[in-house]
C-alpha atoms as a PDB file:
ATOM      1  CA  UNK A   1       9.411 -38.166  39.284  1.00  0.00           C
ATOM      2  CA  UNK A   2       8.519 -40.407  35.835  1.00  0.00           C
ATOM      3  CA  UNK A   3       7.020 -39.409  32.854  1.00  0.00           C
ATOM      4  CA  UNK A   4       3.628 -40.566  34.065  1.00  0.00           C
ATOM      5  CA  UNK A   5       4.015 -37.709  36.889  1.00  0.00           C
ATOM      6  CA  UNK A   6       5.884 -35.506  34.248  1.00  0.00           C
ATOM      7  CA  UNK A   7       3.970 -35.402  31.322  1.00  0.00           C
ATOM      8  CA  UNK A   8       0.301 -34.742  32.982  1.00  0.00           C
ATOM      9  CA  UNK A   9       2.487 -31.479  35.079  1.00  0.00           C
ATOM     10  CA  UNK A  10       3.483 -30.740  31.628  1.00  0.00           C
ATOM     11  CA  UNK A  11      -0.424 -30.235  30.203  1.00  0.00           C
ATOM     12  CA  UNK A  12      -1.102 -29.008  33.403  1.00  0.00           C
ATOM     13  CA  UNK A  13       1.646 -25.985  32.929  1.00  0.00           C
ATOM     14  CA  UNK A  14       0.285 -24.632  29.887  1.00  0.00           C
ATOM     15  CA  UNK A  15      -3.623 -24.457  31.500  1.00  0.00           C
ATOM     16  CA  UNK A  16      -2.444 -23.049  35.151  1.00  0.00           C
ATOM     17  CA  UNK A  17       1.495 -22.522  35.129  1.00  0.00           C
ATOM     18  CA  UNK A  18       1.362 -21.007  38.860  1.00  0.00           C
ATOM     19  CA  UNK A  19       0.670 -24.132  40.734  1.00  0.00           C
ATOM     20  CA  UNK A  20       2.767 -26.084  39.032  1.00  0.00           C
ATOM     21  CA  UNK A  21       5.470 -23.891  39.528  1.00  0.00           C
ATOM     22  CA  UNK A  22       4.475 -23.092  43.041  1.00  0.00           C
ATOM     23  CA  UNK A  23       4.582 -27.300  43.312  1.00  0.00           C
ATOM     24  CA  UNK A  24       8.378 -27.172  41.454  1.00  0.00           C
ATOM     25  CA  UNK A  25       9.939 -24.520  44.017  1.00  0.00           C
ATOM     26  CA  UNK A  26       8.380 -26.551  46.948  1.00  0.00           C
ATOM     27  CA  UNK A  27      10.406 -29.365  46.336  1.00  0.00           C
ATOM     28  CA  UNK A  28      13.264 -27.228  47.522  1.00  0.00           C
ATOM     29  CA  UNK A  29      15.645 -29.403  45.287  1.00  0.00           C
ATOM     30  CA  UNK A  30      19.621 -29.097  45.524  1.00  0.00           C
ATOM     31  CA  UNK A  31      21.483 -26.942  42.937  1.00  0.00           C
ATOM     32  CA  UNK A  32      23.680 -30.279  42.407  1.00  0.00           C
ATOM     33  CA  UNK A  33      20.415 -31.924  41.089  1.00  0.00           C
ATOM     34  CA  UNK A  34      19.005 -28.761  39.545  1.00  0.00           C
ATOM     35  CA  UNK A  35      22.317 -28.516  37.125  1.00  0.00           C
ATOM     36  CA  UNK A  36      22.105 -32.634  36.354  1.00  0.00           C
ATOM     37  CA  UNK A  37      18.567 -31.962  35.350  1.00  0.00           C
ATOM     38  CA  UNK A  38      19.544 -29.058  33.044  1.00  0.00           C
ATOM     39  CA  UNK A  39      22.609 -30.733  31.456  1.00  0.00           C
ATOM     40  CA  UNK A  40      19.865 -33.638  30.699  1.00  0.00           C
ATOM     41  CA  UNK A  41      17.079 -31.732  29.086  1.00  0.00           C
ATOM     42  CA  UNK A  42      19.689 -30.333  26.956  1.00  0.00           C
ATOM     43  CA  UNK A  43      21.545 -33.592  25.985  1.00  0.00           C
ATOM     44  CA  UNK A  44      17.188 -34.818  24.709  1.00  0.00           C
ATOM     45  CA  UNK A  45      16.943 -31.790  23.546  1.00  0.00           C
ATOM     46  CA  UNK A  46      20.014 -32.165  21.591  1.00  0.00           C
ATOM     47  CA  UNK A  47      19.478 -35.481  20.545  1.00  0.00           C
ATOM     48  CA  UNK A  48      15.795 -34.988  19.556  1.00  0.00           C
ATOM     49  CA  UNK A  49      17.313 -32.061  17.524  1.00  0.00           C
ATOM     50  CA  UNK A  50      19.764 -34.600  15.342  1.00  0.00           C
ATOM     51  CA  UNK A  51      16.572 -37.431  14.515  1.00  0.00           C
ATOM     52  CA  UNK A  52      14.315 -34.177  13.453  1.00  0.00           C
ATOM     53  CA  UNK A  53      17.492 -33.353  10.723  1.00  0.00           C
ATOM     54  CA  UNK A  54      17.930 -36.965   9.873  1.00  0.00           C
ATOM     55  CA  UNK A  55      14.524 -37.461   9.043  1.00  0.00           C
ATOM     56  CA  UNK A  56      14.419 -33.876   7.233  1.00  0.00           C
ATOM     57  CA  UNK A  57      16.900 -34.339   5.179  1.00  0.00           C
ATOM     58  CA  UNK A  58      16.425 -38.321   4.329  1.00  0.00           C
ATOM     59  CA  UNK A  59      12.526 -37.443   3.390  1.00  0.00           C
ATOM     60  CA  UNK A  60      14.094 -34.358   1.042  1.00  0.00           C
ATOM     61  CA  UNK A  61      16.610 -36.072  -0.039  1.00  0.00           C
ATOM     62  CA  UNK A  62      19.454 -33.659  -0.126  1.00  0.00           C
ATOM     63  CA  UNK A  63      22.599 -33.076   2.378  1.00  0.00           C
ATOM     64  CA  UNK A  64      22.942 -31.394   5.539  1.00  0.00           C
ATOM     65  CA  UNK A  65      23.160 -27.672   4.947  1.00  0.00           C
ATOM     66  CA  UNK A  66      26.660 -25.806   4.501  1.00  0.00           C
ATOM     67  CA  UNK A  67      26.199 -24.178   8.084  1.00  0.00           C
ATOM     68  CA  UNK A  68      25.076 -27.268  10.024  1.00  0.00           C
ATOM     69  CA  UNK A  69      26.848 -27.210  13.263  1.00  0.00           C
ATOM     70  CA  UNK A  70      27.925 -30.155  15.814  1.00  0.00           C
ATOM     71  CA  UNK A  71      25.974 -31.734  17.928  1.00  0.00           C
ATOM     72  CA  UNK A  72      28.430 -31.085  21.085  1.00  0.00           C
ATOM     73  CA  UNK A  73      28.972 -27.687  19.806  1.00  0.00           C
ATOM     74  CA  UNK A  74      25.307 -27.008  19.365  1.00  0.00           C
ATOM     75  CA  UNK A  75      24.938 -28.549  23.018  1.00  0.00           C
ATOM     76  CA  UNK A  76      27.150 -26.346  24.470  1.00  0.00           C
ATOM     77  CA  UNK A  77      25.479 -23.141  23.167  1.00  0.00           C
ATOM     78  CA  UNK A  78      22.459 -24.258  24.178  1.00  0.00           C
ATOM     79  CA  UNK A  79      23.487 -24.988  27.889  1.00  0.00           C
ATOM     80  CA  UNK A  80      25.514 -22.269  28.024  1.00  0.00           C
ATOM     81  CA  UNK A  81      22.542 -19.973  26.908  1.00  0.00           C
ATOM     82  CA  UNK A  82      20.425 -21.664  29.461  1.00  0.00           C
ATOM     83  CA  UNK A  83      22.863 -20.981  31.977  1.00  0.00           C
ATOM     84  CA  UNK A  84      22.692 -16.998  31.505  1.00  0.00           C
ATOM     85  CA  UNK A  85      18.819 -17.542  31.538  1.00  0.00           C
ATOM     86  CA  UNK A  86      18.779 -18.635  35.075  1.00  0.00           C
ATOM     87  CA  UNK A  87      21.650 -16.124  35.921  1.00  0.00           C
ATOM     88  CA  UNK A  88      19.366 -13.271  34.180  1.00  0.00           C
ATOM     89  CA  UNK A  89      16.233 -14.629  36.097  1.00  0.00           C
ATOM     90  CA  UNK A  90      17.952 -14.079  39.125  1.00  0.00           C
ATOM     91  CA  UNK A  91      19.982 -10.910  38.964  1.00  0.00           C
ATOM     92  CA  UNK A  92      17.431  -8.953  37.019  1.00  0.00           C
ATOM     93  CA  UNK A  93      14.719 -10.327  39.128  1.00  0.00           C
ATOM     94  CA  UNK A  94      16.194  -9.118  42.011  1.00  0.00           C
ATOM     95  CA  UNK A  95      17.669  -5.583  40.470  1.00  0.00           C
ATOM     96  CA  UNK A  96      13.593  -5.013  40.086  1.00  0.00           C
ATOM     97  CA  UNK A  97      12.599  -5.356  43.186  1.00  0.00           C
ATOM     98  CA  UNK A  98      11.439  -9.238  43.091  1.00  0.00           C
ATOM     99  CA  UNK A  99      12.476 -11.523  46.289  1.00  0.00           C
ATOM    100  CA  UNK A 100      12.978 -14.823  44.113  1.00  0.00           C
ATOM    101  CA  UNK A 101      15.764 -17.684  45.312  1.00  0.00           C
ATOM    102  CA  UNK A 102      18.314 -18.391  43.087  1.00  0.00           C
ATOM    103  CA  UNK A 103      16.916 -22.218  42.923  1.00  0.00           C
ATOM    104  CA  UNK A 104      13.674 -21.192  42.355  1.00  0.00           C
ATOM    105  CA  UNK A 105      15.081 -19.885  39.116  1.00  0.00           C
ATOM    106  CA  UNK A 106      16.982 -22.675  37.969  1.00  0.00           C
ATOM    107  CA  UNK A 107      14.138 -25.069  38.783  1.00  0.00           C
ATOM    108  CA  UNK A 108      11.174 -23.418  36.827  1.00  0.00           C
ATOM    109  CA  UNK A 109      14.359 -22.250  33.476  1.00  0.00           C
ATOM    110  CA  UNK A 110      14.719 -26.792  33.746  1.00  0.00           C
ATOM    111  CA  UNK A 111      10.895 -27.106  33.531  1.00  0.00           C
ATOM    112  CA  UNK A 112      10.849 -24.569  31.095  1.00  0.00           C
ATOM    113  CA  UNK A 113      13.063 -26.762  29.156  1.00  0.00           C
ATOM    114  CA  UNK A 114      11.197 -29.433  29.421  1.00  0.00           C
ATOM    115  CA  UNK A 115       8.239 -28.590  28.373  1.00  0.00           C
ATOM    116  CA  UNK A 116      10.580 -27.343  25.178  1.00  0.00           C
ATOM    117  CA  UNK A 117      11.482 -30.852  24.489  1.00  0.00           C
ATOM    118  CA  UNK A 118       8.311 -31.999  24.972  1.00  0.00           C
ATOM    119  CA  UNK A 119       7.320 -30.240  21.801  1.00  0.00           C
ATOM    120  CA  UNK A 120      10.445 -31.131  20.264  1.00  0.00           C
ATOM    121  CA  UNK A 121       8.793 -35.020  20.587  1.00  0.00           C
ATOM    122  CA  UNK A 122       5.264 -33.629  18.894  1.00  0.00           C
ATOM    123  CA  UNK A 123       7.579 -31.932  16.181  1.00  0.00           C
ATOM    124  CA  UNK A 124       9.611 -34.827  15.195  1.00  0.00           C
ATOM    125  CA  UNK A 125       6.528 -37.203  15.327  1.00  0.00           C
ATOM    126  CA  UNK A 126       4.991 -34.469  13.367  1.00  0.00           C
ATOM    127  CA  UNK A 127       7.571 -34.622  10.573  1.00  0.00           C
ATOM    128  CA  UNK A 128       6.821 -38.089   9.674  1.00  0.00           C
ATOM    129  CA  UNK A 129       3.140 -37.543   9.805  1.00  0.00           C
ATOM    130  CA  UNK A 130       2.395 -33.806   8.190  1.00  0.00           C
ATOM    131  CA  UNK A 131       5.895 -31.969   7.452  1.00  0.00           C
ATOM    132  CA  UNK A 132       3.877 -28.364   7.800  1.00  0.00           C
ATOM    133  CA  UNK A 133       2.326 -29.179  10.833  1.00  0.00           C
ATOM    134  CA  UNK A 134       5.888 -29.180  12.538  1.00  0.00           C
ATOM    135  CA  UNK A 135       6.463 -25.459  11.797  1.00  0.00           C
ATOM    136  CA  UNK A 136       2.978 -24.349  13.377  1.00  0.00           C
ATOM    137  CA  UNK A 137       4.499 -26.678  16.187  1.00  0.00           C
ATOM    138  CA  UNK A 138       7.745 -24.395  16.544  1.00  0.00           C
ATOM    139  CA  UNK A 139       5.722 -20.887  15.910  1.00  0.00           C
ATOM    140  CA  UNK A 140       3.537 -21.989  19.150  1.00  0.00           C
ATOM    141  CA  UNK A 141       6.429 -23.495  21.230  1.00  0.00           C
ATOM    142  CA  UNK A 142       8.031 -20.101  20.644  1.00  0.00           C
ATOM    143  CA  UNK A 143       4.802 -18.610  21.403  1.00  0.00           C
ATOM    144  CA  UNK A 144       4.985 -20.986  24.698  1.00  0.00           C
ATOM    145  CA  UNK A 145       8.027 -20.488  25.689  1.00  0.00           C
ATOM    146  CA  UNK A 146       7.712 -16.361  26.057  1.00  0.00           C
ATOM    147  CA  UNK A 147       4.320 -16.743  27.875  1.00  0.00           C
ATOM    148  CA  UNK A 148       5.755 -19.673  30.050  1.00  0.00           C
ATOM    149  CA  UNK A 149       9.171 -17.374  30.912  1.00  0.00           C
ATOM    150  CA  UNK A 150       7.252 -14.341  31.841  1.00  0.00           C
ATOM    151  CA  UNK A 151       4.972 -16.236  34.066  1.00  0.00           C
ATOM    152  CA  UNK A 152       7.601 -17.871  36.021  1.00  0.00           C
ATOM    153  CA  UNK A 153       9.962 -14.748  36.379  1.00  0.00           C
ATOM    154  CA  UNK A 154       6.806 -12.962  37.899  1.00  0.00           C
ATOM    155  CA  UNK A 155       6.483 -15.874  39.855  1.00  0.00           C
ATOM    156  CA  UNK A 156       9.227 -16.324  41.167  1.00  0.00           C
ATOM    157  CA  UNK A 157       9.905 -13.196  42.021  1.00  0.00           C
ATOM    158  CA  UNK A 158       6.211 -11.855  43.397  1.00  0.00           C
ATOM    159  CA  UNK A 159       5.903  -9.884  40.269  1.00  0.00           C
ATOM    160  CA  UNK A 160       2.063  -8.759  39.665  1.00  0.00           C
ATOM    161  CA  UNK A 161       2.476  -7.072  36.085  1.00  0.00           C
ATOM    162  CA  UNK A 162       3.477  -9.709  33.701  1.00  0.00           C
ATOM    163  CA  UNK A 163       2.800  -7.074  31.039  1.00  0.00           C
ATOM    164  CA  UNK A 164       6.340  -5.432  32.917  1.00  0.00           C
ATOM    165  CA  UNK A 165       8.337  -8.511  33.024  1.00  0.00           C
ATOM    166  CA  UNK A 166       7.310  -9.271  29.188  1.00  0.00           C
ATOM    167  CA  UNK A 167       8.845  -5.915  28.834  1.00  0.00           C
ATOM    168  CA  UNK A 168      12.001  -6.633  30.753  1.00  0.00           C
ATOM    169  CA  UNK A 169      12.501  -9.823  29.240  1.00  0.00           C
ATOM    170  CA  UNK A 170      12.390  -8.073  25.728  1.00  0.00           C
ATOM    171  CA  UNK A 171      14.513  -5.473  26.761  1.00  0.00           C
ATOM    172  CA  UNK A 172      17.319  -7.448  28.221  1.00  0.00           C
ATOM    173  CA  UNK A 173      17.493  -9.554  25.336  1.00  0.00           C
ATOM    174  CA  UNK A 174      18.252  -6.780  23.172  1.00  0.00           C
ATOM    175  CA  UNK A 175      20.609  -5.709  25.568  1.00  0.00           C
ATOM    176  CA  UNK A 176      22.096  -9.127  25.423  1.00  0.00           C
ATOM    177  CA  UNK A 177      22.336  -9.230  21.746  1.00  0.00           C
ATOM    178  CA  UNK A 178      23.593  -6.113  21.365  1.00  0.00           C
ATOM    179  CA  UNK A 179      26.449  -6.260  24.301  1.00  0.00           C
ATOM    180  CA  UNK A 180      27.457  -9.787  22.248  1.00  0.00           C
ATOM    181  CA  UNK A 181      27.362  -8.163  19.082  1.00  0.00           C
ATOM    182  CA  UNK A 182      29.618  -5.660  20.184  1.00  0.00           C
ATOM    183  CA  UNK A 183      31.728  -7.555  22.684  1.00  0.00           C
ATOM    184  CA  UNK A 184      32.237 -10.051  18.978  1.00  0.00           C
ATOM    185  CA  UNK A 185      33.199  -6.567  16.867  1.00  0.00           C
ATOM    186  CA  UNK A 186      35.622  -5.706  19.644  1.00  0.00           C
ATOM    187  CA  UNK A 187      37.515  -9.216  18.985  1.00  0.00           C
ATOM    188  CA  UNK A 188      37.139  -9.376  15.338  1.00  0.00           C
ATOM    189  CA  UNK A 189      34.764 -12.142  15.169  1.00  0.00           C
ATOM    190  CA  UNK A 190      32.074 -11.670  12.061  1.00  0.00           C
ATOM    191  CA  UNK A 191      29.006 -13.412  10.721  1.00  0.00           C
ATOM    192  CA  UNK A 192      29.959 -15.186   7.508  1.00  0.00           C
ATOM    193  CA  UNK A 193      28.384 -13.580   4.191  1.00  0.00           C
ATOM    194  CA  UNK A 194      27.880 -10.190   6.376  1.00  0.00           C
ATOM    195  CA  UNK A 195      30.001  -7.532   5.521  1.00  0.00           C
END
């Protein structure tokens, strides 16, 4: 696997995501190699992440803002929230009815990923080029990224509605947020400038 076999999969996941995520579970790769490949995506990601705010704020010209956060911190949430996606994929996968492997998750939640930093590239080589063109870039990779998760859950788990699993995926992320939300109350811990 290179980026000359990566990068054409990558084009080819946004026209027909089945097969390529049919191709992704046949490789029947080791959890050992699945979690390397997700700590990796989200070190690029993370790094691609830092050149996109050096270049923003050396083309505006003023500092990092008041509630810029750490690289290693900002790595950790983000692998840590990638993390409960594959856990999600699975249980919730399997509390509906779907016969999905565990690996099968983590596999297509890494090429999910992927194809996330992928755009992160087009975005920062979009901020040099046309500033405005990076936000359509994030509005569609968000668009992307739904469309792209609700196809592989249904997938991977033999799900025919993906109008359902869109469903489930919105409802479990409220869920999420609001068990967090709460869980935070409970322990005293509150968003700055919120009363």
């Amino acid at each position: 696997m290179n980026l000359s076999v990566l990068l054409p999969m990558a084009v080819e996941t946004v026209r027909d995501p089945r097969t390529v995520a049919d191709r992704l579970m046949g490789l029947n790769l080791s959890r050992e190699i699945l979690w390397q490949a997700l700590a990796l995506v989200v070190v690029v990601s993370i790094l691609l992440a830092e050149v996109g705010n050096i270049l923003l704020t050396s083309m505006s010209g003023m500092s990092a803002p008041a509630f810029f956060v750490s690289p290693l911190r900002m790595g950790l949430i983000q692998l840590s929230l990638l993390v409960l996606v594959v856990f999600a994929v699975f249980w919730f996968g399997r509390a509906c009815g779907g016969t999905g492997r565990f690996q099968d998750g983590l596999v297509l939640v890494v090429w999910l990923q992927f194809m996330m930093v992928c755009l992160q590239v087009l975005q920062t080589l979009a901020i040099l080029v046309f500033p405005a063109l990076a936000w359509i870039i994030g509005i569609f990779g968000l668009v992307l990224f739904l469309w792209l998760l609700t196809n592989f859950i249904a997938i991977a788990h033999g799900f025919k509605s993906h109008a359902k699993v869109f469903l489930m995926i919105v409802a479990s992320s409220f869920g999420f947020a609001f068990g967090l939300s709460l869980i935070l109350a409970l322990i005293g811990v509150s968003v700055p400038g919120v009363e």
